[in-house]
C-alpha atoms as a PDB file:
ATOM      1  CA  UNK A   1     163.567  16.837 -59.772  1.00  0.00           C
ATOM      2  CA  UNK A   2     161.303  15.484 -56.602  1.00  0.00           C
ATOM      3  CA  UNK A   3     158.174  16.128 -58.736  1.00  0.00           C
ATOM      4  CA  UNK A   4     156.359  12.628 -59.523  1.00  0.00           C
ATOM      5  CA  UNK A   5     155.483  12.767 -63.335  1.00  0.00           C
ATOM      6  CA  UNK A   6     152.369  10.855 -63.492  1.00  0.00           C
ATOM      7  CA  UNK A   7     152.730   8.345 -66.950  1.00  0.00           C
ATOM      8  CA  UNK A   8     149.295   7.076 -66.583  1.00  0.00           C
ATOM      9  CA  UNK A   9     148.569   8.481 -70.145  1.00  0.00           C
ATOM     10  CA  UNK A  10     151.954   7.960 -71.908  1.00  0.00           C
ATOM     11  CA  UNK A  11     153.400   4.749 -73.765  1.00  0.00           C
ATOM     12  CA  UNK A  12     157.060   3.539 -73.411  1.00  0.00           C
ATOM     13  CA  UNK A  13     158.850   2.541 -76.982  1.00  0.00           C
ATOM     14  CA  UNK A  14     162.220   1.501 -77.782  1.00  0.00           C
ATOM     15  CA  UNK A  15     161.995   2.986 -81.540  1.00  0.00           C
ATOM     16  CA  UNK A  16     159.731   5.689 -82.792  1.00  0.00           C
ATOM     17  CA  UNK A  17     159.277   8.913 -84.591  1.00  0.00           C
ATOM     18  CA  UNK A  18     161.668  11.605 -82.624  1.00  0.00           C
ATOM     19  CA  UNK A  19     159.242  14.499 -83.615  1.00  0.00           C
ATOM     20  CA  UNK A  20     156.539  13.182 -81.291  1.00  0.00           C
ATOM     21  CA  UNK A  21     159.142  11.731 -78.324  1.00  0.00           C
ATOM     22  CA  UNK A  22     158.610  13.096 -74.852  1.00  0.00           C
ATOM     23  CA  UNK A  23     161.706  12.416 -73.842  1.00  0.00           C
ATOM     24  CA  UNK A  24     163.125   9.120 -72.046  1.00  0.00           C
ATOM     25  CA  UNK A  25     162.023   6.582 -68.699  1.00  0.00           C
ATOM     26  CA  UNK A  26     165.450   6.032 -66.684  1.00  0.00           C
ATOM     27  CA  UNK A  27     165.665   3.495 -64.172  1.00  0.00           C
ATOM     28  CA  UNK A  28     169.060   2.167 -62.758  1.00  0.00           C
ATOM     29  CA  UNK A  29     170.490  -0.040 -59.813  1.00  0.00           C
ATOM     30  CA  UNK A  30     173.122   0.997 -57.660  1.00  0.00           C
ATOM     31  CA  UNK A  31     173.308  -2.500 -55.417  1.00  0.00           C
ATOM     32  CA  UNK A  32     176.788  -2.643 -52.910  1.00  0.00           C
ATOM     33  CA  UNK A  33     179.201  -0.168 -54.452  1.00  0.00           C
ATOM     34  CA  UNK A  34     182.795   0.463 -53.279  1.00  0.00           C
ATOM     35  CA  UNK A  35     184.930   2.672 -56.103  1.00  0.00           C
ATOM     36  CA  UNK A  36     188.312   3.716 -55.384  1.00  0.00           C
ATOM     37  CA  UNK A  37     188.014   7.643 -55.178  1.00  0.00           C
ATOM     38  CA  UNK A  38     191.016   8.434 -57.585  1.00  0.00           C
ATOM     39  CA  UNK A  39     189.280   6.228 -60.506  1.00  0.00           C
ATOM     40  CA  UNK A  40     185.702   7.682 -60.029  1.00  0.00           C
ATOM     41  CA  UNK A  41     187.606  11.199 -60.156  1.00  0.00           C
ATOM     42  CA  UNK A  42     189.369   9.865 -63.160  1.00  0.00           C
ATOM     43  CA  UNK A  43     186.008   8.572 -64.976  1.00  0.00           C
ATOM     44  CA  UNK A  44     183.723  11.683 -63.960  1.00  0.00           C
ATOM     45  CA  UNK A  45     186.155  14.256 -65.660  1.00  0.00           C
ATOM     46  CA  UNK A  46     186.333  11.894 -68.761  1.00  0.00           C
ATOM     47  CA  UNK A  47     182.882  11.916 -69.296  1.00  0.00           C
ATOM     48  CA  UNK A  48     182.476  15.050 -68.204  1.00  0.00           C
ATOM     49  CA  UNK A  49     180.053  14.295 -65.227  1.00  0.00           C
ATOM     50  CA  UNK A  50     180.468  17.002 -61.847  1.00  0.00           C
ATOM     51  CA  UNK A  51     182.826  15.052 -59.300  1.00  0.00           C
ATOM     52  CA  UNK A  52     181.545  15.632 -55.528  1.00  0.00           C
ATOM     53  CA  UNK A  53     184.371  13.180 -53.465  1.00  0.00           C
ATOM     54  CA  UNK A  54     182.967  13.941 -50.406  1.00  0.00           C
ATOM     55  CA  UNK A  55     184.740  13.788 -47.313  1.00  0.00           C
ATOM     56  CA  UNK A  56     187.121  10.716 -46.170  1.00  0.00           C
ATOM     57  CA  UNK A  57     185.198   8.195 -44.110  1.00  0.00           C
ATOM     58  CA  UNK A  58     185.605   8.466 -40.414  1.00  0.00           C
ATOM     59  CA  UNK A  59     187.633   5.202 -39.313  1.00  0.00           C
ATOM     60  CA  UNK A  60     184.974   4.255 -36.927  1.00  0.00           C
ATOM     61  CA  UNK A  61     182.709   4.573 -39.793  1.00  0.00           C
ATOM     62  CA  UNK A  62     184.859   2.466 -42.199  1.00  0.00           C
ATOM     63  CA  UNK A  63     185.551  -0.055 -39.489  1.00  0.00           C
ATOM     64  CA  UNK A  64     181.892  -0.599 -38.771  1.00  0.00           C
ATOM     65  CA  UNK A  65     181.022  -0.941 -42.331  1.00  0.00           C
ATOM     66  CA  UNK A  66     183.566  -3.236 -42.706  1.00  0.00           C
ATOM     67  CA  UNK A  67     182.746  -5.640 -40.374  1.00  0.00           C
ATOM     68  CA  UNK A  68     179.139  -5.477 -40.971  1.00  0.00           C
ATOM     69  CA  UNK A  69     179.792  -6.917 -45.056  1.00  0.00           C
ATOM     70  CA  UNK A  70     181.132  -9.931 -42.655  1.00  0.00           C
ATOM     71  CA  UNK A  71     177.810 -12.240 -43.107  1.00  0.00           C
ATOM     72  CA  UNK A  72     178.241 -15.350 -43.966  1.00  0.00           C
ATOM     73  CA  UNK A  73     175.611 -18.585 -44.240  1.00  0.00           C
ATOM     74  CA  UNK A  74     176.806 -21.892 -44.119  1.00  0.00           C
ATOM     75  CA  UNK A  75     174.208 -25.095 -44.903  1.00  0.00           C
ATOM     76  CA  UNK A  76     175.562 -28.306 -43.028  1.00  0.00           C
ATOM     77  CA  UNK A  77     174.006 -32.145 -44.354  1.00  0.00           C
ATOM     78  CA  UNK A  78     175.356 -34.497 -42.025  1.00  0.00           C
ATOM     79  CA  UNK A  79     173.256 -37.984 -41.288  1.00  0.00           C
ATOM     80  CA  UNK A  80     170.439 -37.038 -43.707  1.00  0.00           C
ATOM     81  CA  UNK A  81     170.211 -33.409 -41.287  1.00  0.00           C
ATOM     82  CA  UNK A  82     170.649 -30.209 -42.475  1.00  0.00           C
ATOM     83  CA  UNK A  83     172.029 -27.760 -39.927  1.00  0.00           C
ATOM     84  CA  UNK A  84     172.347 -23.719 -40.590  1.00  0.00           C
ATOM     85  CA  UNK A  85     174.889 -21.834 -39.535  1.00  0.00           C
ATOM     86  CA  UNK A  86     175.862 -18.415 -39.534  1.00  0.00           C
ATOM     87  CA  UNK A  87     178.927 -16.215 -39.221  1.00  0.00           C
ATOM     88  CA  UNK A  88     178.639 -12.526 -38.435  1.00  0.00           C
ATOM     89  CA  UNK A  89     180.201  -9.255 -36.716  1.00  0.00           C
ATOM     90  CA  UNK A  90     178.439  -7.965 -33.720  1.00  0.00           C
ATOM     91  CA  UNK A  91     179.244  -5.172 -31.235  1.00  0.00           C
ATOM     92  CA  UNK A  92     181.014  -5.443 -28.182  1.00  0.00           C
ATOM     93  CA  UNK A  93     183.110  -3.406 -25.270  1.00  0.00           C
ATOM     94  CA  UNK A  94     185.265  -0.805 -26.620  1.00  0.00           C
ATOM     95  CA  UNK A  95     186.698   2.486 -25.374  1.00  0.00           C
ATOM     96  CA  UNK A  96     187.018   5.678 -26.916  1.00  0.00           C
ATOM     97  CA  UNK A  97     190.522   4.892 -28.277  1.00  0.00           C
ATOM     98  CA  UNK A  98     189.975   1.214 -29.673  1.00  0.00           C
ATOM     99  CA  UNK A  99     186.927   0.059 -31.985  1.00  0.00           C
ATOM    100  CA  UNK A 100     185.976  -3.755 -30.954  1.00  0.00           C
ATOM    101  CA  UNK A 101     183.434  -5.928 -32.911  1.00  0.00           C
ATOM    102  CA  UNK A 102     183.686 -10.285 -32.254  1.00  0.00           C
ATOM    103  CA  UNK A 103     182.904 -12.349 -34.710  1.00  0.00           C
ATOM    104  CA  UNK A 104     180.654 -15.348 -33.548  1.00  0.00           C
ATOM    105  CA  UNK A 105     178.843 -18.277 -34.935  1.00  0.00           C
ATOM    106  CA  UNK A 106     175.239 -18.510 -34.576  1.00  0.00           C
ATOM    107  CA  UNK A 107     173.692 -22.106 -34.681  1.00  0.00           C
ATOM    108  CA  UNK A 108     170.212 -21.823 -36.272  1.00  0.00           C
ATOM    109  CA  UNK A 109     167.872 -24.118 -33.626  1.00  0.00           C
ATOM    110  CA  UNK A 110     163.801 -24.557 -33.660  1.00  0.00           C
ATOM    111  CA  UNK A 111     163.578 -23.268 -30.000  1.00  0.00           C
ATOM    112  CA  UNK A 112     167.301 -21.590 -29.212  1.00  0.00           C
ATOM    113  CA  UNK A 113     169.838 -20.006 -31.267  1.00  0.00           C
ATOM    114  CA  UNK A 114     173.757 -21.153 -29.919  1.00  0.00           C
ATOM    115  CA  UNK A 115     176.366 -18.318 -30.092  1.00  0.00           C
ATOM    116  CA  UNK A 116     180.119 -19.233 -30.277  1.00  0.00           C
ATOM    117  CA  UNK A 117     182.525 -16.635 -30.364  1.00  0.00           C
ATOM    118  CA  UNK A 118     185.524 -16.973 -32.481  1.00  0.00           C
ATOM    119  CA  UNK A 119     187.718 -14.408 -32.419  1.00  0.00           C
ATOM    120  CA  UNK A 120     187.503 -10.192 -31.069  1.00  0.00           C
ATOM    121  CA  UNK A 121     188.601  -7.710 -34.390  1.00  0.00           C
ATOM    122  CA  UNK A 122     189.337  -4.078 -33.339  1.00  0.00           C
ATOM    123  CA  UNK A 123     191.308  -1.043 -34.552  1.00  0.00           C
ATOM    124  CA  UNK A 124     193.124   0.760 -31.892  1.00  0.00           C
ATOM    125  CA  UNK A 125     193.161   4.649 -33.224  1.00  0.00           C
ATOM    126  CA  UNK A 126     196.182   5.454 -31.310  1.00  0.00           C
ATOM    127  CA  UNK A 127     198.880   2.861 -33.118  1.00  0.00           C
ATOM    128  CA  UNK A 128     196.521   2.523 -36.153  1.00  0.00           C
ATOM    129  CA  UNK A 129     196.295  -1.194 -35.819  1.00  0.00           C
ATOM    130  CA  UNK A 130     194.012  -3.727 -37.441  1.00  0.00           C
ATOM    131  CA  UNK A 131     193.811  -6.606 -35.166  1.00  0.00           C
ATOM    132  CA  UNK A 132     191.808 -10.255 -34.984  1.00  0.00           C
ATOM    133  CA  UNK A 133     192.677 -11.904 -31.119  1.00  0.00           C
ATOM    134  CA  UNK A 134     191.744 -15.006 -29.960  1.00  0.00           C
ATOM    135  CA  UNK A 135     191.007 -17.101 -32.952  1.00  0.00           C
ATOM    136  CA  UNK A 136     188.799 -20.016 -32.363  1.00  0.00           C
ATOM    137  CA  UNK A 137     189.511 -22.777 -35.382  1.00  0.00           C
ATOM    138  CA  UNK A 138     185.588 -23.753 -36.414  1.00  0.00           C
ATOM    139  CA  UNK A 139     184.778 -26.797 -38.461  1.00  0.00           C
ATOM    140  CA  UNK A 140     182.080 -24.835 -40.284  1.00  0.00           C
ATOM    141  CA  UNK A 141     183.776 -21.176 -40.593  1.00  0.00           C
ATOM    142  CA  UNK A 142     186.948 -20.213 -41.923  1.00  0.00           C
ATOM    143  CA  UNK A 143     187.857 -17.665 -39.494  1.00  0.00           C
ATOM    144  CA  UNK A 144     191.209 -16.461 -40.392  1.00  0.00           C
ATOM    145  CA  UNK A 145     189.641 -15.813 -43.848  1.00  0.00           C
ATOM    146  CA  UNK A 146     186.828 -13.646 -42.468  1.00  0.00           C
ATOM    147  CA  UNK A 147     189.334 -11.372 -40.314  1.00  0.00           C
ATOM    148  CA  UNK A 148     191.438 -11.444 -43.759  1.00  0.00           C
ATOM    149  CA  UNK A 149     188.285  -9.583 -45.371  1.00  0.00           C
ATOM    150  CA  UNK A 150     187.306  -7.366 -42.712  1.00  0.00           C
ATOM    151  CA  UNK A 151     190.876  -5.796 -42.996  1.00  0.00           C
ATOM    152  CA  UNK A 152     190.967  -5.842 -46.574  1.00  0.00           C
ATOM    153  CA  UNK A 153     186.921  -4.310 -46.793  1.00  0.00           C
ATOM    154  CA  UNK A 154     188.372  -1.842 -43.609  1.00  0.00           C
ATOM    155  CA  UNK A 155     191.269  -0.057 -45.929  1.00  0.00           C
ATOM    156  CA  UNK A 156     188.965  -0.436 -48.946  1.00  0.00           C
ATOM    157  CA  UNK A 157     186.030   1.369 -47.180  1.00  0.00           C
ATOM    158  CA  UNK A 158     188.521   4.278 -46.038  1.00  0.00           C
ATOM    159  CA  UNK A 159     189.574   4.995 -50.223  1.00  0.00           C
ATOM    160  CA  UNK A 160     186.672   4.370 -51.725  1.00  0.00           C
ATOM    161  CA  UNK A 161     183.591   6.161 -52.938  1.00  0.00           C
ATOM    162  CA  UNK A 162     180.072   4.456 -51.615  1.00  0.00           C
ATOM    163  CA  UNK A 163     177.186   3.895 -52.783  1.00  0.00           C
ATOM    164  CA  UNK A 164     175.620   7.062 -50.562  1.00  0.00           C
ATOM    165  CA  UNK A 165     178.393   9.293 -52.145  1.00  0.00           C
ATOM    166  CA  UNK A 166     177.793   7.684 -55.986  1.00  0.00           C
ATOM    167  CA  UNK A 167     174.037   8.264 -55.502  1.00  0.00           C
ATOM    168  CA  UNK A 168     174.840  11.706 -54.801  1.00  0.00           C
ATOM    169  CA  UNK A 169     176.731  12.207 -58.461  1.00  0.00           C
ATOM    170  CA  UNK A 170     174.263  10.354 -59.881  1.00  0.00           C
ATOM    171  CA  UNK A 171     171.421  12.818 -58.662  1.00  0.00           C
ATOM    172  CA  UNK A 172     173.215  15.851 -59.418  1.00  0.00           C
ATOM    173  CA  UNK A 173     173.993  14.587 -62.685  1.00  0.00           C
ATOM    174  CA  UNK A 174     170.372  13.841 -63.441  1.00  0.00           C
ATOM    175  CA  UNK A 175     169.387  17.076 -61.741  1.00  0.00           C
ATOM    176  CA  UNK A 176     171.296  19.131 -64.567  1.00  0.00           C
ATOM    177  CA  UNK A 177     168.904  16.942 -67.300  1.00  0.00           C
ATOM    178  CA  UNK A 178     165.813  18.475 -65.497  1.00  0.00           C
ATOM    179  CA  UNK A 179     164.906  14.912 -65.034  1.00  0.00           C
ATOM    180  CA  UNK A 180     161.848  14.366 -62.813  1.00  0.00           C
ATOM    181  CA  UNK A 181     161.848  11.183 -59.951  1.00  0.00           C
ATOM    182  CA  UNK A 182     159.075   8.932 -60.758  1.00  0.00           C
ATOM    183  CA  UNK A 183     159.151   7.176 -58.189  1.00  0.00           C
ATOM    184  CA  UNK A 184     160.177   7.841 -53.965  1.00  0.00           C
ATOM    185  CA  UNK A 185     161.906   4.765 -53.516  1.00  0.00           C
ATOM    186  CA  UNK A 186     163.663   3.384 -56.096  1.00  0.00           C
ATOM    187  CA  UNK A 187     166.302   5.166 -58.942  1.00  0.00           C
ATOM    188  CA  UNK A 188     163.845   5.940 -62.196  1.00  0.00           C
ATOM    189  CA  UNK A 189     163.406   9.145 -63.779  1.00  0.00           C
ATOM    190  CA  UNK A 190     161.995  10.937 -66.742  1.00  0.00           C
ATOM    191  CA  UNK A 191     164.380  12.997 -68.954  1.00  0.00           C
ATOM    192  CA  UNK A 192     162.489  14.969 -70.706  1.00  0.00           C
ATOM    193  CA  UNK A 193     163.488  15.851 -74.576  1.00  0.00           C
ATOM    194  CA  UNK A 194     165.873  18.478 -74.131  1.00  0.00           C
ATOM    195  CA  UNK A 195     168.380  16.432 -72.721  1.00  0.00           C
ATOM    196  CA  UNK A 196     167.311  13.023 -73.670  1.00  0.00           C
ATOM    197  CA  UNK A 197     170.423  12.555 -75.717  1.00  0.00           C
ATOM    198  CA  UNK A 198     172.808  12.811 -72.508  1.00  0.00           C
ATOM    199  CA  UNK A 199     170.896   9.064 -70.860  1.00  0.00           C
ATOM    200  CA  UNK A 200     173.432   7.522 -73.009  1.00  0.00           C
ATOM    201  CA  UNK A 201     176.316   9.368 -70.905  1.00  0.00           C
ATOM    202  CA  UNK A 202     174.357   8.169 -67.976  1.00  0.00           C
ATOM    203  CA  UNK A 203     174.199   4.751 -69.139  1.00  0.00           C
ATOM    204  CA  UNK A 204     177.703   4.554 -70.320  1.00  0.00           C
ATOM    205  CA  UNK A 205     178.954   6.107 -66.524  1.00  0.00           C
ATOM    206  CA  UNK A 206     176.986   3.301 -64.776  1.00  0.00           C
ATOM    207  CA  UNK A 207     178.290   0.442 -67.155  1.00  0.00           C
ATOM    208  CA  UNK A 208     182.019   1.280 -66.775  1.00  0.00           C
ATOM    209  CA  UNK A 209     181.179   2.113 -62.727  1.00  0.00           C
ATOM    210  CA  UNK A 210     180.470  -1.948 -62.740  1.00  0.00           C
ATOM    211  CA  UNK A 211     183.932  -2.455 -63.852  1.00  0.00           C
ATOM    212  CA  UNK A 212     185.404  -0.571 -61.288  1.00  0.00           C
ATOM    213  CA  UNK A 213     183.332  -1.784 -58.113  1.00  0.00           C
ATOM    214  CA  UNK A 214     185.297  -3.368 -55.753  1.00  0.00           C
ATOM    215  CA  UNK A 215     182.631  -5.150 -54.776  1.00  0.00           C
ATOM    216  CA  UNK A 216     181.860  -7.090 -57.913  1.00  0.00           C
ATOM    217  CA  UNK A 217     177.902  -6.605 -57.372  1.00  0.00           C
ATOM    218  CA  UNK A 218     176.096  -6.235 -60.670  1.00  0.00           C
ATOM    219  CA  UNK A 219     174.675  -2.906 -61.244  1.00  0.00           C
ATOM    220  CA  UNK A 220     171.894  -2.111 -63.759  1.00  0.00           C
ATOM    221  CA  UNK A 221     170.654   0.662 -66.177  1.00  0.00           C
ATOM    222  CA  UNK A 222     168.281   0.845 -69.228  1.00  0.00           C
ATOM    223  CA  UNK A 223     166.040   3.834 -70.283  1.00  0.00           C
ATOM    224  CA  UNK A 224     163.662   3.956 -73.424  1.00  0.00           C
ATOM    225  CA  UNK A 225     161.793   6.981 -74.681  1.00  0.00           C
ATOM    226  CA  UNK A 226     158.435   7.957 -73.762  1.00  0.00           C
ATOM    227  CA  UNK A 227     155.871   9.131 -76.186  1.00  0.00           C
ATOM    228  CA  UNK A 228     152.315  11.047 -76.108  1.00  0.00           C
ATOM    229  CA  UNK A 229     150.781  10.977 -79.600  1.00  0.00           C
ATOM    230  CA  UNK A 230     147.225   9.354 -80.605  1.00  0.00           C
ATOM    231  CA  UNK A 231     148.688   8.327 -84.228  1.00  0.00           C
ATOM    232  CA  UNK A 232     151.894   7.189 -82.642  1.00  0.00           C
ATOM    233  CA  UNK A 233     149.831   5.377 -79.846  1.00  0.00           C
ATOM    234  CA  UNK A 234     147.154   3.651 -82.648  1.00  0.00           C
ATOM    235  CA  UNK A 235     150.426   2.352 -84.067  1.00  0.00           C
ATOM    236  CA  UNK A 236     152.058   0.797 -80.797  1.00  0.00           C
ATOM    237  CA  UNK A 237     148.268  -0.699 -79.874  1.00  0.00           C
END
């Protein structure tokens, strides 16, 4: 499947005469996914798609992660100025048995960033604690709500599937279509006519993934067949 197919000399149809098809061009978008690991279990064995959970994410892992979705911009117009502010996680002391990010507020300045701290989050592995200390009340930033979602995002992060872990379904899926990667960087593949029928499993998984990503980011999928015929190509031209 790490093969580049090179479709220089093929043409891309949404209709046309099965007997002279290829197969089909795959492309899909993963964006910020965070599925609760009992439902993705649930939806692989349904449509009958190999379910790799993966190990449970380390809590130093799951804390970091959490606190780095904290990123927040904030646009200020006051007396005809527009001032941009920022809110944001960023490392700090901690010890082997307590995690410790603060969350600060950057002021966005020609010359000089300002940096206001507004409150220390940390998770101390020995009572299993979630904390937020020393709140700082900010005009701009609603703290208490960003230490609300860093503890919500922290116990989602430790259930849930990601989008490294999906990926790797995904690809093992695709790897049993013989699909080749077209392309290093990005998710879009050519199924080639054996298995072309089984994209619309594919398609279908990804759709209903959207509806259970915690993270409400759109995800995207679409394929169309690929053909290599001169009387099928005089037609398309």
């Amino acid at each position: 499947m790490d093969n580049v197919f090179d479709m220089k000399d093929f043409i891309g149809t949404s209709t046309g005469d099965k007997e002279h098809m290829l197969g089909k061009f795959l492309y899909f978008s993963l964006s910020n996914l965070l599925v609760e690991k009992e439902s993705l279990a649930k939806l692989c064995d349904e449509m009958d798609i190999p379910y790799t959970g993966g190990k449970r994410l380390s809590v130093a892992d799951a804390f970091r992660s959490a606190t780095g979705d904290i990123r927040e911009r904030y646009p200020v117009t006051s007396g005809g100025e527009t001032h941009i502010y920022l809110a944001y996680c960023r490392d700090n002391k901690h010890t082997a048995d307590i995690l410790s990010r603060e969350l600060v507020k950057e002021t966005l300045n020609q010359r000089t960033n300002q940096y206001e701290k507004l409150a220390n989050i940390s998770f101390d592995k020995r009572d299993h604690v979630f904390r937020c200390d020393n709140l700082m009340m900010d005009d701009v930033v609603d703290v208490r709500d960003c230490c609300r979602r860093a503890e919500e995002l922290f116990e989602l992060y430790q259930r849930c599937a990601n989008r490294k872990q999906i990926e790797t379904i995904c690809a093992n899926f695709l790897r049993s279509l013989d699909a080749t990667k077209l392309s290093i960087a990005g998710h879009m593949y050519f199924v080639p006519k054996t298995y072309m029928e089984k994209v619309d499993i594919f398609e279908d998984f990804i759709n209903l993934l959207g509806d259970l990503n915690r993270n409400n980011t759109p995800l995207m999928v679409n394929s169309f067949y690929i053909i290599d015929d001169e009387k099928q190509r005089g037609k398309m031209t």
